[in-house]
PDB file of N, CA and C in Angstrom:
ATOM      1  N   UNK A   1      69.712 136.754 121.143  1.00  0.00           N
ATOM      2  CA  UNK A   1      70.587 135.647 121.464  1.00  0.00           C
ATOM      3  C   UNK A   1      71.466 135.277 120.277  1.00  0.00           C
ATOM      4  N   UNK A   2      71.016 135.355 118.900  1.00  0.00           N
ATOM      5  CA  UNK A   2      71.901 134.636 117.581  1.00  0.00           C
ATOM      6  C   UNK A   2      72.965 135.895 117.973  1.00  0.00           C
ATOM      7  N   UNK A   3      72.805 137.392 118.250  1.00  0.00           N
ATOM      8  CA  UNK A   3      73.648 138.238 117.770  1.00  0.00           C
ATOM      9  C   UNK A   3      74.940 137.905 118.810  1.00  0.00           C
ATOM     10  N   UNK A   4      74.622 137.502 119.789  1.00  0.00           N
ATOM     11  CA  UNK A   4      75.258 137.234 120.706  1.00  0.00           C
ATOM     12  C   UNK A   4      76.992 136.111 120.507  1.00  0.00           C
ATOM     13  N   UNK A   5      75.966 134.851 119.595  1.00  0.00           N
ATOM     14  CA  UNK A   5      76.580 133.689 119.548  1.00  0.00           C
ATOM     15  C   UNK A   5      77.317 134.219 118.204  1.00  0.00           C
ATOM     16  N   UNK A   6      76.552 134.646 117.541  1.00  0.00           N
ATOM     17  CA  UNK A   6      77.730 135.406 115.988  1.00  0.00           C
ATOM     18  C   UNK A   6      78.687 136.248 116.855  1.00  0.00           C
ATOM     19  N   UNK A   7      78.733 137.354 117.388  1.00  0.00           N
ATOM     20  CA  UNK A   7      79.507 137.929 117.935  1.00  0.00           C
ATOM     21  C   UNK A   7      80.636 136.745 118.495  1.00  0.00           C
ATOM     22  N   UNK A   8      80.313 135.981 119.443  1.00  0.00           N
ATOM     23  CA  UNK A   8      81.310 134.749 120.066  1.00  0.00           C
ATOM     24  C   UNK A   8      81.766 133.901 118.626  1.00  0.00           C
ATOM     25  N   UNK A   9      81.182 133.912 118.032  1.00  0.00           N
ATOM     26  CA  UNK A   9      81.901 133.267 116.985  1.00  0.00           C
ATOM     27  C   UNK A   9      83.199 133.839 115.987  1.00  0.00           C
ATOM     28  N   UNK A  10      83.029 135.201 115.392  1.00  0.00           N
ATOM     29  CA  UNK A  10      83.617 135.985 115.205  1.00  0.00           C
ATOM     30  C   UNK A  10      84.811 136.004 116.029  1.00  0.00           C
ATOM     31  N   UNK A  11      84.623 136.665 117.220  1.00  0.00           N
ATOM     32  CA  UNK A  11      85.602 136.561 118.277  1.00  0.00           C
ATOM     33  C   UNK A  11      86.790 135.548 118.192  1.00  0.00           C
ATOM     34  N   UNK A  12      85.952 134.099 118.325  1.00  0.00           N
ATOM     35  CA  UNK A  12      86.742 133.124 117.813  1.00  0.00           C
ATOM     36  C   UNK A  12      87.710 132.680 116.951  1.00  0.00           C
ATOM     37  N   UNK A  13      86.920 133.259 115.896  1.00  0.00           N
ATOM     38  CA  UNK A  13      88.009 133.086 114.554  1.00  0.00           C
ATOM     39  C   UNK A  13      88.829 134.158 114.572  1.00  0.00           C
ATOM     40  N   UNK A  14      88.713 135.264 114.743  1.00  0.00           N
ATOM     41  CA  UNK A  14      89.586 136.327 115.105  1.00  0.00           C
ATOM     42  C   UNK A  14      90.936 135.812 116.480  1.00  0.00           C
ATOM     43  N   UNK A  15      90.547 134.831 117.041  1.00  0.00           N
ATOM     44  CA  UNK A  15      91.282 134.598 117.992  1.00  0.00           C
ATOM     45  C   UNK A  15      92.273 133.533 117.089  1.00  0.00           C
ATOM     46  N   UNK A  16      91.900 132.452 116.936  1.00  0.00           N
ATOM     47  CA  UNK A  16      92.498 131.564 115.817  1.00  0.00           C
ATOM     48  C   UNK A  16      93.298 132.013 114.914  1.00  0.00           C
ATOM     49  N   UNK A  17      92.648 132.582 113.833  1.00  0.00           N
ATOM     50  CA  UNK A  17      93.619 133.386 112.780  1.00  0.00           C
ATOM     51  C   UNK A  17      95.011 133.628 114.179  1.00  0.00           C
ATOM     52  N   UNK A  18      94.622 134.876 114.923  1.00  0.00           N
ATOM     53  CA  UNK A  18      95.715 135.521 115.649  1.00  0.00           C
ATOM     54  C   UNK A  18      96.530 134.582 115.979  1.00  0.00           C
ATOM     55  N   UNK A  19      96.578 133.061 116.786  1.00  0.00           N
ATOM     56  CA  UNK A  19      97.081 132.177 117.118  1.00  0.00           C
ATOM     57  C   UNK A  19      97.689 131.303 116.030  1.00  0.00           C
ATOM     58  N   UNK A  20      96.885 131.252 114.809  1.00  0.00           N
ATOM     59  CA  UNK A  20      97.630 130.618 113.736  1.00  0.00           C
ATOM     60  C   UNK A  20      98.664 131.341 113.034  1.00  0.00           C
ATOM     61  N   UNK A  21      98.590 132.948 113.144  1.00  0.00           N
ATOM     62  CA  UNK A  21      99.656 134.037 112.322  1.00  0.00           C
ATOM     63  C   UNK A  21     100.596 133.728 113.321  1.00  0.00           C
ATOM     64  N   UNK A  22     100.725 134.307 114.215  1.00  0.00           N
ATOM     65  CA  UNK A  22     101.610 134.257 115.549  1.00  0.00           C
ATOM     66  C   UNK A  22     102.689 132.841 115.013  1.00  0.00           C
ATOM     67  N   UNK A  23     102.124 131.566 115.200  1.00  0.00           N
ATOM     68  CA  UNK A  23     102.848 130.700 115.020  1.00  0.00           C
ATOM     69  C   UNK A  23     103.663 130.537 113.961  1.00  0.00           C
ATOM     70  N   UNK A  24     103.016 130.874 112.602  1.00  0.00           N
ATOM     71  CA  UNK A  24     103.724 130.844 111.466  1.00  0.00           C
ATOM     72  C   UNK A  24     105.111 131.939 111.164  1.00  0.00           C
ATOM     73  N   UNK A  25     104.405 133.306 112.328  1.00  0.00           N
ATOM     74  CA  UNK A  25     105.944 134.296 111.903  1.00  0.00           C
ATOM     75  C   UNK A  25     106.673 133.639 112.904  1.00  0.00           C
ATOM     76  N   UNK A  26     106.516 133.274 114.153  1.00  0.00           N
ATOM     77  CA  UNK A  26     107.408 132.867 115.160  1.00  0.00           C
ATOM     78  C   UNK A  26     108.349 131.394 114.240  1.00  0.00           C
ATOM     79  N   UNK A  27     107.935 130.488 113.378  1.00  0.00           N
ATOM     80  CA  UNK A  27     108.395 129.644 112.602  1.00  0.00           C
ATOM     81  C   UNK A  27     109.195 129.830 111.520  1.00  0.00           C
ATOM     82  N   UNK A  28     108.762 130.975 110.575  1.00  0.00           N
ATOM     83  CA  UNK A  28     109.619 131.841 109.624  1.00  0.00           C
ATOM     84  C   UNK A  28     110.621 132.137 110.295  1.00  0.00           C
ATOM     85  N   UNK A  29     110.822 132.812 111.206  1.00  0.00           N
ATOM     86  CA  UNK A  29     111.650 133.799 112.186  1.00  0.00           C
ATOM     87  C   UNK A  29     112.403 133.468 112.838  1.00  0.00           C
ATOM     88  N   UNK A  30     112.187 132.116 113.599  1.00  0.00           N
ATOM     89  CA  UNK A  30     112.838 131.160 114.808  1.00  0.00           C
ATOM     90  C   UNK A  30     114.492 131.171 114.318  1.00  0.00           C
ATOM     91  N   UNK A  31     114.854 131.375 112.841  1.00  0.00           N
ATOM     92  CA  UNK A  31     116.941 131.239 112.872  1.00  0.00           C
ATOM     93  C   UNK A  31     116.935 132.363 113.168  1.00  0.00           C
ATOM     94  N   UNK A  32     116.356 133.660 112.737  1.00  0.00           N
ATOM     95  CA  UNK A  32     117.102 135.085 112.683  1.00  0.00           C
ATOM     96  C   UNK A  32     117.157 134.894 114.403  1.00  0.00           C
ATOM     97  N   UNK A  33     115.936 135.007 115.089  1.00  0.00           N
ATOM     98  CA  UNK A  33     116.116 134.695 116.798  1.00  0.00           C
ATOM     99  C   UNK A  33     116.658 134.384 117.307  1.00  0.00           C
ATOM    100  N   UNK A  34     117.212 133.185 117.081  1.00  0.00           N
ATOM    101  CA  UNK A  34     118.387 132.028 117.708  1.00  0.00           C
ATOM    102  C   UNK A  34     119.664 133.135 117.755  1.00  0.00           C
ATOM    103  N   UNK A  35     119.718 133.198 115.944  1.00  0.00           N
ATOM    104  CA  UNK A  35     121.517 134.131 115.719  1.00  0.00           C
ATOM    105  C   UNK A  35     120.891 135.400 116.711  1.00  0.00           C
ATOM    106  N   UNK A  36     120.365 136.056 116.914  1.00  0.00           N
ATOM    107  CA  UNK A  36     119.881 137.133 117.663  1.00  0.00           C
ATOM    108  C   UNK A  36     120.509 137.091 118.792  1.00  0.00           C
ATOM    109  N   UNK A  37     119.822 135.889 119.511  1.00  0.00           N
ATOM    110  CA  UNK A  37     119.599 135.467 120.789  1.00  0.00           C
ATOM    111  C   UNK A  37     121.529 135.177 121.145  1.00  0.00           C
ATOM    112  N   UNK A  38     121.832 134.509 120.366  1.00  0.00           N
ATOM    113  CA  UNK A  38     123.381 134.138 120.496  1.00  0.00           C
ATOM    114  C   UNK A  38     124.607 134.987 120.219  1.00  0.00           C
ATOM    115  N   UNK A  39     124.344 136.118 119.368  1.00  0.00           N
ATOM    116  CA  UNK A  39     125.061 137.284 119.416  1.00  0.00           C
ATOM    117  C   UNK A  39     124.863 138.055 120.721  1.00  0.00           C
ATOM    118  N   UNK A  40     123.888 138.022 121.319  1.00  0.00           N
ATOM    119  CA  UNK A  40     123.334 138.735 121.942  1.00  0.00           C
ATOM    120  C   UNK A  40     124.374 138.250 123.780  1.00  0.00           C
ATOM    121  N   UNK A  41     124.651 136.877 123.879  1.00  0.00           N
ATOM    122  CA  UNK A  41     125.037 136.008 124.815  1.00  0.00           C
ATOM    123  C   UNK A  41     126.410 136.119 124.703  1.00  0.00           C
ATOM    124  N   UNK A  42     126.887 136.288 123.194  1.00  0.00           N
ATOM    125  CA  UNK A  42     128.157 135.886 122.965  1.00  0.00           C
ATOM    126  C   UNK A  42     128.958 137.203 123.433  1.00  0.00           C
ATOM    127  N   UNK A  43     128.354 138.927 123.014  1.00  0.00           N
ATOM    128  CA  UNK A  43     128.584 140.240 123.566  1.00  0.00           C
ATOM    129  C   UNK A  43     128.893 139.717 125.250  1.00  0.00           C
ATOM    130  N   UNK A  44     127.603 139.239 125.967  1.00  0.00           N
ATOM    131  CA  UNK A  44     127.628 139.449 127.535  1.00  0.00           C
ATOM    132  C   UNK A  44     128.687 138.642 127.813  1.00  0.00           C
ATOM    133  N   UNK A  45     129.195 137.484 127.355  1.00  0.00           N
ATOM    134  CA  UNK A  45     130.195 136.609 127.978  1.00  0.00           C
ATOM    135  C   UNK A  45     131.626 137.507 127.334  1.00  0.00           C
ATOM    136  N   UNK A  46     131.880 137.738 126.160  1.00  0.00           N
ATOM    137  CA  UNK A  46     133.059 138.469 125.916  1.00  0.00           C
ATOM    138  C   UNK A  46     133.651 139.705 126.931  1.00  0.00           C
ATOM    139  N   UNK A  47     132.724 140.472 127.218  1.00  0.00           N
ATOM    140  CA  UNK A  47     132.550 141.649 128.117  1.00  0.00           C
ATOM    141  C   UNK A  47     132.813 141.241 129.427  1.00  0.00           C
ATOM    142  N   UNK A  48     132.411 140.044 129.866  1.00  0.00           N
ATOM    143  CA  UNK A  48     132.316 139.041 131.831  1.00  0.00           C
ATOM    144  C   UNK A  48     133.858 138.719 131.335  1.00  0.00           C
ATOM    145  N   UNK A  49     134.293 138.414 130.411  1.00  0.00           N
ATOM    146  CA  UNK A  49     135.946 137.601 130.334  1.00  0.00           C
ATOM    147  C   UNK A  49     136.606 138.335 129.915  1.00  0.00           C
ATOM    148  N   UNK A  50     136.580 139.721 129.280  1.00  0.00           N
ATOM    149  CA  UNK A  50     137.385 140.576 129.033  1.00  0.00           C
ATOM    150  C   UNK A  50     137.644 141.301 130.306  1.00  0.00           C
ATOM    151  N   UNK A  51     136.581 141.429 131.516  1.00  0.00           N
ATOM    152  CA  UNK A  51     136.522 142.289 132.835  1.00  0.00           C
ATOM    153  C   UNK A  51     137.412 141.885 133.338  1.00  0.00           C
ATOM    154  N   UNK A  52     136.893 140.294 133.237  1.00  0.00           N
ATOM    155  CA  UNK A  52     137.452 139.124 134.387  1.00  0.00           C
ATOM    156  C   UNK A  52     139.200 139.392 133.991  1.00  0.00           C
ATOM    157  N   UNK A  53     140.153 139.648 132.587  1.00  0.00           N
ATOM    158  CA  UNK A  53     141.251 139.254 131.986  1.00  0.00           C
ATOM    159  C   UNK A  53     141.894 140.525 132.739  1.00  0.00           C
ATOM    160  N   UNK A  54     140.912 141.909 132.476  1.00  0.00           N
ATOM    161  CA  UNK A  54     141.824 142.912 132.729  1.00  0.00           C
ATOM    162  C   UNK A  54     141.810 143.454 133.790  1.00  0.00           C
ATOM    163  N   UNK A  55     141.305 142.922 134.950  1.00  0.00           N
ATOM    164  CA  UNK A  55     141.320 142.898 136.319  1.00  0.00           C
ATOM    165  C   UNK A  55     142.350 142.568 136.662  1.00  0.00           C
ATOM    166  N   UNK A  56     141.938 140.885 136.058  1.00  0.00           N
ATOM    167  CA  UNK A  56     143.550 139.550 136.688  1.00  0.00           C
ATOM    168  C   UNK A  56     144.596 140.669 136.472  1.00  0.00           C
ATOM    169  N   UNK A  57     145.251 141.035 135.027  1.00  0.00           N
ATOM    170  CA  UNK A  57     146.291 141.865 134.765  1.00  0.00           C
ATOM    171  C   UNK A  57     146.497 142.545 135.416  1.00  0.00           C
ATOM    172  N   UNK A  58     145.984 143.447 136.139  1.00  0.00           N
ATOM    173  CA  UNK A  58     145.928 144.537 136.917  1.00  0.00           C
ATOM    174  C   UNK A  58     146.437 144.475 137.922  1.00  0.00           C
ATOM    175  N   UNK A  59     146.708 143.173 138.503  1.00  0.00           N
ATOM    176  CA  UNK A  59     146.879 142.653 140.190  1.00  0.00           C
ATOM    177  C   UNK A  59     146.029 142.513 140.747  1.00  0.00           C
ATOM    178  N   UNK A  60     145.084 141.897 140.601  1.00  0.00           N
ATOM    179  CA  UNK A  60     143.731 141.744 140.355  1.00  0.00           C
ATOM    180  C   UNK A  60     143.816 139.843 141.315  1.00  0.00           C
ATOM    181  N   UNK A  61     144.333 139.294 140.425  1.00  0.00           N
ATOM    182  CA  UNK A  61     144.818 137.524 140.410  1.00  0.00           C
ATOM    183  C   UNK A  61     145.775 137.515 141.582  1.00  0.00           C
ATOM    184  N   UNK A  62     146.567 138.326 141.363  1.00  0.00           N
ATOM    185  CA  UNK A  62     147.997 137.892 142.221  1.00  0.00           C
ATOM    186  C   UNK A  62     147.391 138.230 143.875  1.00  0.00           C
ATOM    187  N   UNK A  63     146.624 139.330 144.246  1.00  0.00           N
ATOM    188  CA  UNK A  63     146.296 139.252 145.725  1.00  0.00           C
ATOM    189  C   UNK A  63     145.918 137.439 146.103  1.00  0.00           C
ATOM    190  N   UNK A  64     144.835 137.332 144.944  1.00  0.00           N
ATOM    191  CA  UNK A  64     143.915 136.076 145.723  1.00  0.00           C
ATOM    192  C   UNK A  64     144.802 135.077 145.630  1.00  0.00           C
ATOM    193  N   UNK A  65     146.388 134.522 144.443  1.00  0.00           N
ATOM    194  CA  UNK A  65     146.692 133.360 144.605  1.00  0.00           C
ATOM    195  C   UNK A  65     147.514 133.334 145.831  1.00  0.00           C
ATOM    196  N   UNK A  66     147.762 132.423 146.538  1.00  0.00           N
ATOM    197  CA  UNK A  66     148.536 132.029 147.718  1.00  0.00           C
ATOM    198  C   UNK A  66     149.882 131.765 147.220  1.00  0.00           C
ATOM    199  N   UNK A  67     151.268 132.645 147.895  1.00  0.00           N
ATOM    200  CA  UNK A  67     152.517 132.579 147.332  1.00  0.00           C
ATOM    201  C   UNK A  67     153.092 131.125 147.559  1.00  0.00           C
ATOM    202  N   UNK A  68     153.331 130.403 146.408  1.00  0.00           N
ATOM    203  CA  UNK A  68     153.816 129.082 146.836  1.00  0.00           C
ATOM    204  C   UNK A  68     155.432 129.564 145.987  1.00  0.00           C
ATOM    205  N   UNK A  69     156.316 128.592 146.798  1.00  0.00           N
ATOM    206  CA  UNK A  69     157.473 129.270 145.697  1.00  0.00           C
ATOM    207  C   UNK A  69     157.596 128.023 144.512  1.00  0.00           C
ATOM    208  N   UNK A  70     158.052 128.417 143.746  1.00  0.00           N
ATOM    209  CA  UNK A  70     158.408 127.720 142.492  1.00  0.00           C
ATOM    210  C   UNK A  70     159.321 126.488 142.498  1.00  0.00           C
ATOM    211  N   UNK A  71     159.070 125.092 141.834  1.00  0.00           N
ATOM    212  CA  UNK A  71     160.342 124.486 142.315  1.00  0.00           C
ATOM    213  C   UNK A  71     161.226 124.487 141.166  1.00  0.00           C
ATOM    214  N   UNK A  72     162.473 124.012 142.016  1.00  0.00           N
ATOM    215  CA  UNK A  72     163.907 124.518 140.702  1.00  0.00           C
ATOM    216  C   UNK A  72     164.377 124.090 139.397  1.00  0.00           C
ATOM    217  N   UNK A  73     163.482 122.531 139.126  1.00  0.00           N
ATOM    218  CA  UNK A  73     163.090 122.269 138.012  1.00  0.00           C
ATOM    219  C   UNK A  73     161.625 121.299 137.922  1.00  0.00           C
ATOM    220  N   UNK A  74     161.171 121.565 136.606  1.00  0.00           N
ATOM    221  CA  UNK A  74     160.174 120.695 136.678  1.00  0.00           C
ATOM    222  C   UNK A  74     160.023 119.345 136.882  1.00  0.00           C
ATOM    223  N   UNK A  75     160.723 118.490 136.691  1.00  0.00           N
ATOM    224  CA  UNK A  75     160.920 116.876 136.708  1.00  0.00           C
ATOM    225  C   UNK A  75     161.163 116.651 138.322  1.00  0.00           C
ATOM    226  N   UNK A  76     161.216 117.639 138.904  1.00  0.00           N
ATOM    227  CA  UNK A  76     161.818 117.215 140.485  1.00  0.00           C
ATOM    228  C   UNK A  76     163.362 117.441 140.657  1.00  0.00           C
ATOM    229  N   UNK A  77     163.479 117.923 142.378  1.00  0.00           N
ATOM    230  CA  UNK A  77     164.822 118.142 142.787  1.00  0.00           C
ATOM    231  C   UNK A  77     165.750 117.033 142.283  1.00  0.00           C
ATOM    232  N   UNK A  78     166.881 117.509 142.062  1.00  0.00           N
ATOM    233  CA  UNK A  78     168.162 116.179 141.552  1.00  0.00           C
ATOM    234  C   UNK A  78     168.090 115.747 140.393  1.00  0.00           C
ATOM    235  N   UNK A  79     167.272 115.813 139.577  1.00  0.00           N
ATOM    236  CA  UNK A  79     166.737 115.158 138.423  1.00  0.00           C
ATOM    237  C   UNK A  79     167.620 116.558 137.310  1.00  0.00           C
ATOM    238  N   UNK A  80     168.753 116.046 136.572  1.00  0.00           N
ATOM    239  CA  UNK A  80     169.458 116.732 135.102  1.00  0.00           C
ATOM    240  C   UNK A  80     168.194 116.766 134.414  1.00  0.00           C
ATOM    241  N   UNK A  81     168.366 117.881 134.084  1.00  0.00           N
ATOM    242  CA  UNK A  81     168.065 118.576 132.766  1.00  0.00           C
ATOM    243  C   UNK A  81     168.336 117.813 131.357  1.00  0.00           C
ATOM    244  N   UNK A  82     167.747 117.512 130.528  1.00  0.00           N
ATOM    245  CA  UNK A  82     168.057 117.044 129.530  1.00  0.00           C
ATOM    246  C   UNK A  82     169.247 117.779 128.066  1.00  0.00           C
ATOM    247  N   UNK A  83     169.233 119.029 129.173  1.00  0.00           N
ATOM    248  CA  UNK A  83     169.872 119.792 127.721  1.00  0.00           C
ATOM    249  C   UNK A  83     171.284 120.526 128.134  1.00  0.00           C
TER     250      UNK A  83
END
């Protein structure tokens, strides 16, 4: 029975240590991760908006917008131009 409870004890501290290392590199480590983690986000979104840019260009945009025509100046019909 003692060999038993030494064995469970052992175990234990072997478990601990593991749980106390773990935490301390994950704490050391936690900026390099972050910048990791955010380079990592910043690639996938550049790549989704570069797709998204050179699609639009493509004629890509112009199917989906609805042709409205342009009006003849900005301030509204009748309205001079300032220049």
């Amino acid at each position: 029975m003692r060999k038993i409870i030494d064995a469970m004890a052992v175990v234990s501290f072997l478990v601990s240590v593991t749980v106390v290392g773990g935490g301390v590199y994950l704490y050391t480590q936690k900026d390099a991760m972050v910048d990791k983690a955010k380079e990592k986000a910043t690639e996938a979104i550049t790549g989704i908006v570069s797709d998204a840019i050179v699609g639009s260009l493509s004629g890509g945009l112009t199917e989906q917008l609805p042709s409205v025509p342009a009006p003849s100046s900005p301030a509204g019909a009748g309205v001079p131009l300032p220049f």
